[in-house]
N, C-alpha and C. Protein backbone atom coordinates (compact mmCIF):
# COMPACT_ATOMS: atom_id res chain seq x y z
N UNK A 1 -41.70 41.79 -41.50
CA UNK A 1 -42.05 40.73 -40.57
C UNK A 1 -42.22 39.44 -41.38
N UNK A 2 -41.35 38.34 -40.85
CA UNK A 2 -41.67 37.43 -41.62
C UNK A 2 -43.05 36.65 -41.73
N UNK A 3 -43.86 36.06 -42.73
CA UNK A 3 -44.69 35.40 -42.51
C UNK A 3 -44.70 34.14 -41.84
N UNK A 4 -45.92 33.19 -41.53
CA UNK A 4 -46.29 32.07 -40.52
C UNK A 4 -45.23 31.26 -41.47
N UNK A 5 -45.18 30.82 -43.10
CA UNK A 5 -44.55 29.62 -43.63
C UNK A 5 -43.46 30.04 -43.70
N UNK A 6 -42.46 31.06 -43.56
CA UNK A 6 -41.77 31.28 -43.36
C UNK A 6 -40.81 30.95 -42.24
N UNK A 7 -41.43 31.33 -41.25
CA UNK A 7 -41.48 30.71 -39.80
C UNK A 7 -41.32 29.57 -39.76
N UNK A 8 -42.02 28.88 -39.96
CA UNK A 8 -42.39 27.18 -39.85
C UNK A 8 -41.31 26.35 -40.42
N UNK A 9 -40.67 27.15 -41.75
CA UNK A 9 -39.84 26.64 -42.59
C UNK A 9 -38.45 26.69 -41.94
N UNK A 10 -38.67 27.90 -41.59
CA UNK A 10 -37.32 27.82 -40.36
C UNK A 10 -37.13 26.63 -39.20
N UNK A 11 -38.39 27.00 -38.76
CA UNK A 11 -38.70 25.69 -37.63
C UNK A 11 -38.15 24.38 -37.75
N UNK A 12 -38.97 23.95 -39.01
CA UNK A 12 -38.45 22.83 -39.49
C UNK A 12 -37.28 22.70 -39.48
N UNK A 13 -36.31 23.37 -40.81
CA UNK A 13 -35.25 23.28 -40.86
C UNK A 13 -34.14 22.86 -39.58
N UNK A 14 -34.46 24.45 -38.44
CA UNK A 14 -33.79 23.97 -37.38
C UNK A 14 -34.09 22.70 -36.65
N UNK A 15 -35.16 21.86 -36.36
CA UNK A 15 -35.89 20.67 -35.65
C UNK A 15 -34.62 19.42 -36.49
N UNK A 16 -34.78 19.52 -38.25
CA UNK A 16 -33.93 18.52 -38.65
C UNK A 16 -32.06 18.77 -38.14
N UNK A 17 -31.78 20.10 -38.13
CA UNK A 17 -30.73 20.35 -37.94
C UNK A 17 -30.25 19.18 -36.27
N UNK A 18 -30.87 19.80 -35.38
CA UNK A 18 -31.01 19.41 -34.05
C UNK A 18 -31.01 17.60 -34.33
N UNK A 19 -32.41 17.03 -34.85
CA UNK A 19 -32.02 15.73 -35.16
C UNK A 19 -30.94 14.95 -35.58
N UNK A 20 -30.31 15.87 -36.65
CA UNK A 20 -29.35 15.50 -37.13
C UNK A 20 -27.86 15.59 -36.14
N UNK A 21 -27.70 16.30 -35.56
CA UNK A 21 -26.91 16.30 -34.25
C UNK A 21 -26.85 15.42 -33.24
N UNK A 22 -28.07 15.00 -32.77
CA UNK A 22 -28.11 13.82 -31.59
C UNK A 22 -27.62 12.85 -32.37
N UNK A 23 -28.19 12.63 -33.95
CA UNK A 23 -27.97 11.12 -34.59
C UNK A 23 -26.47 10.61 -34.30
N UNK A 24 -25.96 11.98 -34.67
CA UNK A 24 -24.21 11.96 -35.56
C UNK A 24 -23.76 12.16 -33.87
N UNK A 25 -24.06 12.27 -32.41
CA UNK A 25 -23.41 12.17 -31.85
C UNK A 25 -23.61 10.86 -31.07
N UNK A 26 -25.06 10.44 -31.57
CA UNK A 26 -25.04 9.26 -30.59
C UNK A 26 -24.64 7.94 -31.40
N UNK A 27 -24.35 8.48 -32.72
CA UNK A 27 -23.86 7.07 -33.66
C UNK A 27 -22.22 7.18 -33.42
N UNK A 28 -21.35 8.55 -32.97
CA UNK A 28 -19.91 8.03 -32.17
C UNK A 28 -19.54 7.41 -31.04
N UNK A 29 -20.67 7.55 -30.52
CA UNK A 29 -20.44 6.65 -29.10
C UNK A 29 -19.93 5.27 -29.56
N UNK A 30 -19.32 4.68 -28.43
CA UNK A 30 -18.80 3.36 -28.84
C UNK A 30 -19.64 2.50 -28.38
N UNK A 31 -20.03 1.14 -29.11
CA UNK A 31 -20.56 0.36 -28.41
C UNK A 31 -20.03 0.08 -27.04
N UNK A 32 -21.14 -0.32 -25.73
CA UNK A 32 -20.57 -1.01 -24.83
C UNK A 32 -19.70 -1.94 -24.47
N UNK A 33 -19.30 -2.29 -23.59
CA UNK A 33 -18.09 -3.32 -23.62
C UNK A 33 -19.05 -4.71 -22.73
N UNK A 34 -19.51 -5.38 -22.84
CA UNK A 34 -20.07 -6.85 -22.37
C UNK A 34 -18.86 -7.94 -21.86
N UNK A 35 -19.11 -8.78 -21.20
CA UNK A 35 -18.46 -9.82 -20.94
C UNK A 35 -18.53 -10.61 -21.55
N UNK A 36 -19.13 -10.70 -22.83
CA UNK A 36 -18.76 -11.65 -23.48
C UNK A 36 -17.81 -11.35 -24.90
N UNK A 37 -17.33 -10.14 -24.78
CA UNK A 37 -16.24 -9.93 -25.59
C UNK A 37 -14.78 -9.54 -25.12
N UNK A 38 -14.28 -9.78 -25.86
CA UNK A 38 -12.67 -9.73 -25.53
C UNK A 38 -12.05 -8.41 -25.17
N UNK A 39 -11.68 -7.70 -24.06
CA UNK A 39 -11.43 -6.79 -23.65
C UNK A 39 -10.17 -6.26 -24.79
N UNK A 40 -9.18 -6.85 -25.28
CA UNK A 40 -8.48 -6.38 -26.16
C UNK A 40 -9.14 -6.68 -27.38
N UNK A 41 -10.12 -6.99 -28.13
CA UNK A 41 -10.36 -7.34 -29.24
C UNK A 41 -10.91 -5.61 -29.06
N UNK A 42 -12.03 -5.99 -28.17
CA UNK A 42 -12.80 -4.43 -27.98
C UNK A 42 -11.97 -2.92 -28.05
N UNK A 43 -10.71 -3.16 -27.73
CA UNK A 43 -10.10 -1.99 -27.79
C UNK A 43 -9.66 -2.02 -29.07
N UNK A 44 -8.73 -3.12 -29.72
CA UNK A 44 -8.23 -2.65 -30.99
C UNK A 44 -9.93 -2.39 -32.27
N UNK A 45 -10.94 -2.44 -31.77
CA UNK A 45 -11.77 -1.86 -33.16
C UNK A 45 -12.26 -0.56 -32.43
N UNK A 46 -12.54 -0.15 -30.71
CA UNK A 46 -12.97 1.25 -30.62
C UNK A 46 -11.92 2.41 -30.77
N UNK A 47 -10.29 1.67 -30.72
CA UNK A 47 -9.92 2.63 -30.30
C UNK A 47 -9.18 3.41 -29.13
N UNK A 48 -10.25 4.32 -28.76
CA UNK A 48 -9.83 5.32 -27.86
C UNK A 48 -11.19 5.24 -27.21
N UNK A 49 -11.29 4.77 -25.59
CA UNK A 49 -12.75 5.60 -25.12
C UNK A 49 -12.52 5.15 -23.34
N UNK A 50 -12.92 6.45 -22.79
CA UNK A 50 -12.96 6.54 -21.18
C UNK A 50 -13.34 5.48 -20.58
N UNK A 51 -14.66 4.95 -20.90
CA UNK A 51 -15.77 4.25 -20.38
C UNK A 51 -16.46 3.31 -21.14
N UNK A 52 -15.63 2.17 -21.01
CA UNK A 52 -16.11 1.15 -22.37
C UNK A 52 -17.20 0.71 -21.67
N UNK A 53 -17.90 0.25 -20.55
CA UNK A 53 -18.95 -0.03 -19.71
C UNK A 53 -20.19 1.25 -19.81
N UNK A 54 -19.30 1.97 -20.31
CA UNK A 54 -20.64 3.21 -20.69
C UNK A 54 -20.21 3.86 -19.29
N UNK A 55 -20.94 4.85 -18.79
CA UNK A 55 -21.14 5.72 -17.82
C UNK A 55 -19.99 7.40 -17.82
N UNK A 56 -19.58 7.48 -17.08
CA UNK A 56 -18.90 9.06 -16.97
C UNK A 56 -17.03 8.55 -17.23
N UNK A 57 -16.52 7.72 -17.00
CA UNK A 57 -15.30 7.57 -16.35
C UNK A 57 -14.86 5.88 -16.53
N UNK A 58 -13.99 5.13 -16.10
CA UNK A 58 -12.70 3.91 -16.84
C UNK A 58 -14.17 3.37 -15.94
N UNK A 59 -13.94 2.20 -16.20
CA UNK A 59 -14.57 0.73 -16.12
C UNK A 59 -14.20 -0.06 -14.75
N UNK A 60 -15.25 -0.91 -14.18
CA UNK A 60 -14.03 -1.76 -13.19
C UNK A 60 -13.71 -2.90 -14.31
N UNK A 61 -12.51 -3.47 -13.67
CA UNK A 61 -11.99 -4.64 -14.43
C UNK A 61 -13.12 -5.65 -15.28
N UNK A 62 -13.08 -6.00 -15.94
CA UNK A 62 -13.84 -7.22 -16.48
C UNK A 62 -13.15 -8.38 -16.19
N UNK A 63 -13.44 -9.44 -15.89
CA UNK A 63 -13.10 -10.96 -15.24
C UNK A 63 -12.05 -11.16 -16.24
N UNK A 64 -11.87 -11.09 -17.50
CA UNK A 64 -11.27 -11.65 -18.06
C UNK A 64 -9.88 -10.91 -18.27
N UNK A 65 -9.42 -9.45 -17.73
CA UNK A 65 -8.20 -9.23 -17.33
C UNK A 65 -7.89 -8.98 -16.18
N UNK A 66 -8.50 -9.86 -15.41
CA UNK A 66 -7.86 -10.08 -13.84
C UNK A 66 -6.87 -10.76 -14.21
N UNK A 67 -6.33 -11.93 -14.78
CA UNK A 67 -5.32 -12.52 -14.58
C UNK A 67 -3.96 -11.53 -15.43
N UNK A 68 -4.35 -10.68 -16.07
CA UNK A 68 -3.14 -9.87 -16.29
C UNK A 68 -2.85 -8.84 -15.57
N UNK A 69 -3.41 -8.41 -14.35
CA UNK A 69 -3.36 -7.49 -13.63
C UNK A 69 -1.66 -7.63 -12.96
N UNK A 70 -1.36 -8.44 -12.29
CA UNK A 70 -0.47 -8.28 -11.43
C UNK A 70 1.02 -8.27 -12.32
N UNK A 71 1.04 -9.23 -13.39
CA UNK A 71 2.21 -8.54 -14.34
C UNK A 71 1.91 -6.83 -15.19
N UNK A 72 1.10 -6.04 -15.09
CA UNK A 72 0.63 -5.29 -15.94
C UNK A 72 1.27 -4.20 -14.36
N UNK A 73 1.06 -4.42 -13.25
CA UNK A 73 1.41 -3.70 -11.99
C UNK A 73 2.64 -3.95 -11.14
N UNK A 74 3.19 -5.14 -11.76
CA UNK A 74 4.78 -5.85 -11.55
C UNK A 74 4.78 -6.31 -10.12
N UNK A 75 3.90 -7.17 -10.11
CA UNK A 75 3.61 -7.95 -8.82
C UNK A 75 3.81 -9.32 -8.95
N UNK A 76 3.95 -9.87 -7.92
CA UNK A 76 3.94 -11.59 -8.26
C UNK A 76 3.22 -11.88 -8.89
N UNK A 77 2.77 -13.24 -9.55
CA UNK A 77 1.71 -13.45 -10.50
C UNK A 77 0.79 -14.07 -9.17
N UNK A 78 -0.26 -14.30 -9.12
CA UNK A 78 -1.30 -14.60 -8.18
C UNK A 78 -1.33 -13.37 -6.92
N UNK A 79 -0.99 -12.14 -7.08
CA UNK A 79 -1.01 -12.11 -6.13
C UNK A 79 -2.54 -10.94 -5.84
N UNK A 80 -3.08 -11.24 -4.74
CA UNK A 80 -4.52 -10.51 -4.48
C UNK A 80 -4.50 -9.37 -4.44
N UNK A 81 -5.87 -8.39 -5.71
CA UNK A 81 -5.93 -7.62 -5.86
C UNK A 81 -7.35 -6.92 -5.50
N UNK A 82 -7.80 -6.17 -4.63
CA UNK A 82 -8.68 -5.48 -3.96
C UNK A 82 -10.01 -5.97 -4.76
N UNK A 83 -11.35 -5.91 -4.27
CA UNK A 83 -12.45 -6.22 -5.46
C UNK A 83 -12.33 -4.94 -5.96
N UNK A 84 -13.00 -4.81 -6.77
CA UNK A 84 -13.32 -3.51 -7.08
C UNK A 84 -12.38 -2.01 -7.04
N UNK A 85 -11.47 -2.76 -6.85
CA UNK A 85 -10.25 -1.41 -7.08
C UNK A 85 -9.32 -1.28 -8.50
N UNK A 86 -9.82 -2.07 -9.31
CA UNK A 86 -9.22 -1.89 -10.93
C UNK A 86 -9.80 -1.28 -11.92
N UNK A 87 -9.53 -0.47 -12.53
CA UNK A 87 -10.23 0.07 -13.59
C UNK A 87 -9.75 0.01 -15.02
N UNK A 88 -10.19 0.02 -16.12
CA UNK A 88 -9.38 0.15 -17.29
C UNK A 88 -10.04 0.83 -18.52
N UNK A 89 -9.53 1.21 -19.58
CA UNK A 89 -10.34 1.93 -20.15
C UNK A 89 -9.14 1.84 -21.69
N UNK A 90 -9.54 2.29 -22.79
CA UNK A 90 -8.89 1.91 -24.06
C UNK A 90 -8.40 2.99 -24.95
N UNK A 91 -7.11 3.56 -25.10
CA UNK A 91 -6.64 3.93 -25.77
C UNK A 91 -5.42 3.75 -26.82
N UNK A 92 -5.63 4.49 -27.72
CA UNK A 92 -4.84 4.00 -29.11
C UNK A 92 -4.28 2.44 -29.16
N UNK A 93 -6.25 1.81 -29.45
CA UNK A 93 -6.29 0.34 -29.39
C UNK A 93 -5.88 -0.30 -28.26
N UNK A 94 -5.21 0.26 -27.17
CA UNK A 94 -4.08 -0.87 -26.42
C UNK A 94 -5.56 -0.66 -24.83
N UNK A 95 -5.21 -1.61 -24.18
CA UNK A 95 -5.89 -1.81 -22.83
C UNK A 95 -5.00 -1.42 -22.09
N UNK A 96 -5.08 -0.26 -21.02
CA UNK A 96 -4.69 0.26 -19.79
C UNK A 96 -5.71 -0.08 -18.42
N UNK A 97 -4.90 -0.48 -17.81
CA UNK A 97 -5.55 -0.62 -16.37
C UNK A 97 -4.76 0.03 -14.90
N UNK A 98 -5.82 0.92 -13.85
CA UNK A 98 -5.19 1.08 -13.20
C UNK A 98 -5.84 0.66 -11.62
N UNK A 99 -5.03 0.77 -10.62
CA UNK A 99 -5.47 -0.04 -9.13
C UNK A 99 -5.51 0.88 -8.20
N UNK A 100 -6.61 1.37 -7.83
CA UNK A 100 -6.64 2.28 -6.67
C UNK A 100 -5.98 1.94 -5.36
N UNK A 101 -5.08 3.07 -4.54
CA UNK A 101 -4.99 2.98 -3.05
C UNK A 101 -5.20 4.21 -2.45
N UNK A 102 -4.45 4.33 -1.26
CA UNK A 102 -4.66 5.18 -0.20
C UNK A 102 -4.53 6.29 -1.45
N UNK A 103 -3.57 6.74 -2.01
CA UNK A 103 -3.68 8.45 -2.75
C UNK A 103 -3.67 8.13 -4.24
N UNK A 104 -4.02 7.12 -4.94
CA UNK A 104 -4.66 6.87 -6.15
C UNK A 104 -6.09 6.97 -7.01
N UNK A 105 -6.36 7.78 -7.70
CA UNK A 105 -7.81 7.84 -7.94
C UNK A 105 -7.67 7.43 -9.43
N UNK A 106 -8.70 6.51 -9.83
CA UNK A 106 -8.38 5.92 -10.78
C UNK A 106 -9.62 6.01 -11.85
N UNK A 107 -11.06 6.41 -10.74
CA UNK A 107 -12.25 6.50 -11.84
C UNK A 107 -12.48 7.73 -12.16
N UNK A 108 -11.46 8.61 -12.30
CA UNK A 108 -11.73 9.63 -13.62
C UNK A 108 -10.58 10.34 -13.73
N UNK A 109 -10.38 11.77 -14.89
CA UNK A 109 -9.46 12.08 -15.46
C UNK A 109 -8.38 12.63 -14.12
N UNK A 110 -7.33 13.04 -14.09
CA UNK A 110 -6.77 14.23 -13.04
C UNK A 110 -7.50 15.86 -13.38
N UNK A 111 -7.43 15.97 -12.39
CA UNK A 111 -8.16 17.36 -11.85
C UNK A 111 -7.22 18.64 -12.27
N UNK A 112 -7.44 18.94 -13.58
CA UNK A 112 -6.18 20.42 -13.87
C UNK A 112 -7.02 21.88 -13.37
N UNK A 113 -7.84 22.19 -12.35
CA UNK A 113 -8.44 22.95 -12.20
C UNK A 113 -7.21 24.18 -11.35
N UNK A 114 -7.28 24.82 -11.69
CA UNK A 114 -6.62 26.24 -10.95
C UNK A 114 -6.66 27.17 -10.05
N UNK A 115 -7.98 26.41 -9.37
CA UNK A 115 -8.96 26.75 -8.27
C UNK A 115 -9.32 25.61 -7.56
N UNK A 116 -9.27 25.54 -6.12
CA UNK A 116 -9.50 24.26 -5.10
C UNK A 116 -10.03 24.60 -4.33
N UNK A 117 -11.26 24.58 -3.75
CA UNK A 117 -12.15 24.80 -2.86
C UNK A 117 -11.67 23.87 -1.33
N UNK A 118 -11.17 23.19 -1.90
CA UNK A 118 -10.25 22.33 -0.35
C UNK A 118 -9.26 22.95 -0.16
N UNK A 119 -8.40 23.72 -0.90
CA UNK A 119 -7.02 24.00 -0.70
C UNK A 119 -7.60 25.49 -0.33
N UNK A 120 -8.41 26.09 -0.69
CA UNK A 120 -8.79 27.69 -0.14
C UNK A 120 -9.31 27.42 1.15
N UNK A 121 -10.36 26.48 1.69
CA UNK A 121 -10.90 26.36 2.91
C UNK A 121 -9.26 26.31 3.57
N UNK A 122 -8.43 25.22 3.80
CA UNK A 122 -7.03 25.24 4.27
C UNK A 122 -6.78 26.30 4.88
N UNK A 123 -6.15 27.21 3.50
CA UNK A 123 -5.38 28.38 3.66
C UNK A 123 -6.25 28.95 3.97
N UNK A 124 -7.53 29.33 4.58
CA UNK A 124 -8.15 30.19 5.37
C UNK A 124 -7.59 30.39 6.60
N UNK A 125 -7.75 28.71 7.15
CA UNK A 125 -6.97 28.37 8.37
C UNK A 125 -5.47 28.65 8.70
N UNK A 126 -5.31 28.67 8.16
CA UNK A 126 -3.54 27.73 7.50
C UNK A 126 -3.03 29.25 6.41
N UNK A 127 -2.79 30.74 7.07
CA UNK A 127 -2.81 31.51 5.89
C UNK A 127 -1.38 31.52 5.25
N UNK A 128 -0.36 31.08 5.96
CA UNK A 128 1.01 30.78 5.36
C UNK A 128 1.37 29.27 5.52
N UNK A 129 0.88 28.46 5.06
CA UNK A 129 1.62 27.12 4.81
C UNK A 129 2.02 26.88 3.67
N UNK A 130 2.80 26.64 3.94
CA UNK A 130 4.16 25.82 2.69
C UNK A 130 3.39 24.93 1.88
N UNK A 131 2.87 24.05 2.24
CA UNK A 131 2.12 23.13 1.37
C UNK A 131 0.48 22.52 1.99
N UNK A 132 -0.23 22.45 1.08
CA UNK A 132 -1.01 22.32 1.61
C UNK A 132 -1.84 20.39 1.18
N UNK A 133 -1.95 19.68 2.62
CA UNK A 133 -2.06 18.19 2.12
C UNK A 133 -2.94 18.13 1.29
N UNK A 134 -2.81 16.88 0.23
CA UNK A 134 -3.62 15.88 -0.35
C UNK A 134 -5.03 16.22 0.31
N UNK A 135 -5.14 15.46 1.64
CA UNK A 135 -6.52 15.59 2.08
C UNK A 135 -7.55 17.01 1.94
N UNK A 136 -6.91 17.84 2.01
CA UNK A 136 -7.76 19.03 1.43
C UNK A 136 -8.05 19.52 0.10
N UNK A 137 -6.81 19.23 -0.38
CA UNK A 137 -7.02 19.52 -2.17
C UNK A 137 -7.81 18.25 -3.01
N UNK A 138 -7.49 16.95 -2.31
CA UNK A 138 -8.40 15.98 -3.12
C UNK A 138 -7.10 15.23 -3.58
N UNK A 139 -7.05 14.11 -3.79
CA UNK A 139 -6.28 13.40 -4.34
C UNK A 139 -5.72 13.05 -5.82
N UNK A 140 -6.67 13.87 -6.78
CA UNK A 140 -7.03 14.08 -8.06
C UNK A 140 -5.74 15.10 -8.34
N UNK A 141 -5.34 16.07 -8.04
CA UNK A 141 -5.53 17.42 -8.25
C UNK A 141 -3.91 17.13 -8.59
N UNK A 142 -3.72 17.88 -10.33
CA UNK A 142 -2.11 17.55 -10.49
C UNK A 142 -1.32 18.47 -9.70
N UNK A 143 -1.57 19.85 -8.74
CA UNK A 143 -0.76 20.41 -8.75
C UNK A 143 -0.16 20.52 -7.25
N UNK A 144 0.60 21.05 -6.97
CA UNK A 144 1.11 21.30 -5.26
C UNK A 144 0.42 22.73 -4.83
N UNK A 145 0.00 22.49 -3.82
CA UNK A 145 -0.43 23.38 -3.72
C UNK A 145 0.37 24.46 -2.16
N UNK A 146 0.18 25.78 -1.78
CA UNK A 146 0.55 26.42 -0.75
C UNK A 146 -0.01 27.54 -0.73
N UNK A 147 -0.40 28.23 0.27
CA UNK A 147 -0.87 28.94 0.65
C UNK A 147 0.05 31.03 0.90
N UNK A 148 -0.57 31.82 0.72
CA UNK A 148 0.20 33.28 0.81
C UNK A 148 -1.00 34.09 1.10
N UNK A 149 -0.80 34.72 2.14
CA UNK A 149 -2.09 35.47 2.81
C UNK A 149 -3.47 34.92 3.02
N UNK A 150 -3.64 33.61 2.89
CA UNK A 150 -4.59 33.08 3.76
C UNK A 150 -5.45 33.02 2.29
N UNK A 151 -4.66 32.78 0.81
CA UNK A 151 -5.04 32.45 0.10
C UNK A 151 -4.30 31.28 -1.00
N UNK A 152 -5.35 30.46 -1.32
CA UNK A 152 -4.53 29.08 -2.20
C UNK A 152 -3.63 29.43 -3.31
N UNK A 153 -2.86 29.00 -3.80
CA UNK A 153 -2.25 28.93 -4.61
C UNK A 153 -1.37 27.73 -5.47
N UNK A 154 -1.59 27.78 -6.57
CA UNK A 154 -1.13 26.06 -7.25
C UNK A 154 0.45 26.44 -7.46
N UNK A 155 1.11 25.38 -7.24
CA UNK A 155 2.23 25.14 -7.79
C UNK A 155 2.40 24.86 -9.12
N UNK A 156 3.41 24.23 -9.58
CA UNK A 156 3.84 23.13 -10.63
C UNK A 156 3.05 22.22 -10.75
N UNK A 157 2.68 21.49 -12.16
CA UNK A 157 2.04 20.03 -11.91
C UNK A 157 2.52 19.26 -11.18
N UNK A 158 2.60 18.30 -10.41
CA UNK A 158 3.32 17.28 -10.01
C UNK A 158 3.44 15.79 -9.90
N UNK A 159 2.48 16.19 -11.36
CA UNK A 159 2.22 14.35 -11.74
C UNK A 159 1.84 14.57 -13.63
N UNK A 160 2.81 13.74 -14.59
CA UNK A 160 2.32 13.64 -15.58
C UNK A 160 1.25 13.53 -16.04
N UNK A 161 0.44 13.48 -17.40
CA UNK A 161 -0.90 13.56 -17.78
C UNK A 161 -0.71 12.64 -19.52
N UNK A 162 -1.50 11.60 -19.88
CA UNK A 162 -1.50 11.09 -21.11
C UNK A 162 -2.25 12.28 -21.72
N UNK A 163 -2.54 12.30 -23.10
CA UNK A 163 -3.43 13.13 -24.01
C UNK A 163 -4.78 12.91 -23.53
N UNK A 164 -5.24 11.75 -23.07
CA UNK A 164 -6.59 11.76 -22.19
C UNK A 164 -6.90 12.58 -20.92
N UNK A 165 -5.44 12.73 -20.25
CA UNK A 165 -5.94 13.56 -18.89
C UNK A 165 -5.80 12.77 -17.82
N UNK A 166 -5.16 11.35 -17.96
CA UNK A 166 -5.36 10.27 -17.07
C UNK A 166 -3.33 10.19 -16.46
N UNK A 167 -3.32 10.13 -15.60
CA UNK A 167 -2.17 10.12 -14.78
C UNK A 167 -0.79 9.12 -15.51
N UNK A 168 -0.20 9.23 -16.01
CA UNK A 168 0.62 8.30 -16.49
C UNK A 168 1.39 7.08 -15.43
N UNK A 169 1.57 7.91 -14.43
CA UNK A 169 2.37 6.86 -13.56
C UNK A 169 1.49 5.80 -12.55
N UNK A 170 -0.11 6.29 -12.91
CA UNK A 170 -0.82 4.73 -12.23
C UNK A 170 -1.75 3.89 -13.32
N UNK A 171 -1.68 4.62 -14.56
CA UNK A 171 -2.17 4.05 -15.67
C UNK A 171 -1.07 3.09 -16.57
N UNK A 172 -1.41 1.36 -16.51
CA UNK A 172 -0.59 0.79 -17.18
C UNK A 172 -1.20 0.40 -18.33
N UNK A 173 -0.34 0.19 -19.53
CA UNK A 173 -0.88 -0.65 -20.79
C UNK A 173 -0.69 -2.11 -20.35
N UNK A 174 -1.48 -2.78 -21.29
CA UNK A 174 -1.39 -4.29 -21.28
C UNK A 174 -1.43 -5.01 -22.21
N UNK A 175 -1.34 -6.26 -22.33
CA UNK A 175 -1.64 -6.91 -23.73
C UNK A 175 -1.65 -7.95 -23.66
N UNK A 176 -2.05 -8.64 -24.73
CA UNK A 176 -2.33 -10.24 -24.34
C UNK A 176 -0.71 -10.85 -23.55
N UNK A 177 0.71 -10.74 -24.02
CA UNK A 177 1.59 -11.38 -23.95
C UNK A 177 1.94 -11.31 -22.37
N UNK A 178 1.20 -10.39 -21.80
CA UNK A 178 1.56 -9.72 -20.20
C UNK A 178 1.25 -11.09 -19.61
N UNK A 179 1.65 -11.37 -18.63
CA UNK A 179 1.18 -12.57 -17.42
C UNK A 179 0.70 -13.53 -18.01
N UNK A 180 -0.61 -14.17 -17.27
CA UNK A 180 -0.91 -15.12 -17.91
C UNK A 180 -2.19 -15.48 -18.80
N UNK A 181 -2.34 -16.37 -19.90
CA UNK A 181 -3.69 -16.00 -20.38
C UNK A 181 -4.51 -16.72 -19.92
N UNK A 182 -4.35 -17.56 -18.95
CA UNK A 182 -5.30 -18.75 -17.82
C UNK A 182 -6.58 -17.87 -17.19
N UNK A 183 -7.65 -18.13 -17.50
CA UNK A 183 -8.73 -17.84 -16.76
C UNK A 183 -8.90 -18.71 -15.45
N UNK A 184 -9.41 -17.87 -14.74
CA UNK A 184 -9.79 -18.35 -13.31
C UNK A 184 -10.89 -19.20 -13.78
C-alpha cells in the first residue's frame, strides 16, 4: 500500500501535468480577430482557424470585407448583400468567405454523419422513397439520402469538402486584389 507522501507526490505530479495541458492548449488558440485589425493581415500570421471572432464556427463578416464580397461571389460590384448572412474564417493564411441562402449553411463544418435522425423520422413515413428532401436531413448533410424498408440510408457524398470540413463550392477565397479596396 502506498504511503500518504507517496500519494500526494503523485497528486501533485498529476495537478502539474493537468496545468500544464490547459496552458499548452489555451496558448494555441489564436488570438481574436477585432475590428481594428486587418482581416487579411490576421489571416496571413494565424494561419488556419474556424472562428477568428472566437466562438464554435466562421465569423460574420467584419466591415472591412464587405466591399470584397460581391467580386469574391461574382456579382456586380455594389451589389446588396443580406445583413448578417456572410461568414468567413482563415485558412492556409488566405481569407474565405461564404453567403448563406435558402439551402446554404455557412456557420459550421458539413455534417459527414452516417446517421440522420431527420432522414430516419422520413423513412418511417416514407418506407420506400427514392430520395429523401433536404428539409428532413438538414441542409448540412453531405450525403443523398433514400430510404429501404422504412429505414434511412446515405448515398454518395454529394458535395465536396476542403481539409477543414467546410463545403468547397460555397466557400470562396479572397484577397486584397479582389473588388474593391474602398471602404464604405
Amino acid at each position: 500500500m502506498p504511503s500518504m507522501a507517496t500519494y500526494l507526490k503523485r497528486s501533485s505530479l498529476a495537478a502539474a501535468i493537468i496545468v500544464a495541458i490547459i496552458g499548452a492548449s489555451a496558448a494555441s488558440e489564436p488570438p481574436r480577430f477585432t475590428d481594428a485589425i486587418d482581416p487579411f493581415s490576421y489571416c496571413a500570421d494565424i494561419r488556419t482557424t474556424d472562428s477568428p471572432a472566437g466562438g464554435t464556427g466562421p465569423s460574420p463578416v467584419p466591415r472591412a470585407l464587405e466591399p470584397y464580397l460581391p467580386a469574391a461571389l461574382g456579382l456586380p460590384t455594389g451589389a446588396a448583400i443580406a445583413a448578417g448572412s456572410a461568414y468567413w474564417r482563415c485558412m492556409d493564411r488566405m481569407v474565405y468567405v461564404c453567403v448563406t441562402g435558402a439551402n446554404l449553411v455557412c456557420d459550421r463544418k458539413a455534417d459527414r454523419a452516417t446517421t440522420n435522425a431527420g432522414a430516419d423520422s422520413f423513412c418511417r413515413d416514407n418506407p420506400e422513397a427514392a430520395a429523401v428532401p433536404a428539409y428532413a436531413t438538414g441542409h448540412d448533410s453531405v450525403y443523398t439520402w433514400h430510404c429501404r424498408a422504412g429505414r434511412s440510408l446515405h448515398g454518395e457524398p454529394s458535395v465536396a469538402l476542403d481539409r477543414r470540413g467546410f463545403r468547397i463550392d460555397i466557400w470562396h477565397k479572397i484577397s486584397r486584389a479582389q473588388g474593391t479596396a474602398e471602404r464604405p
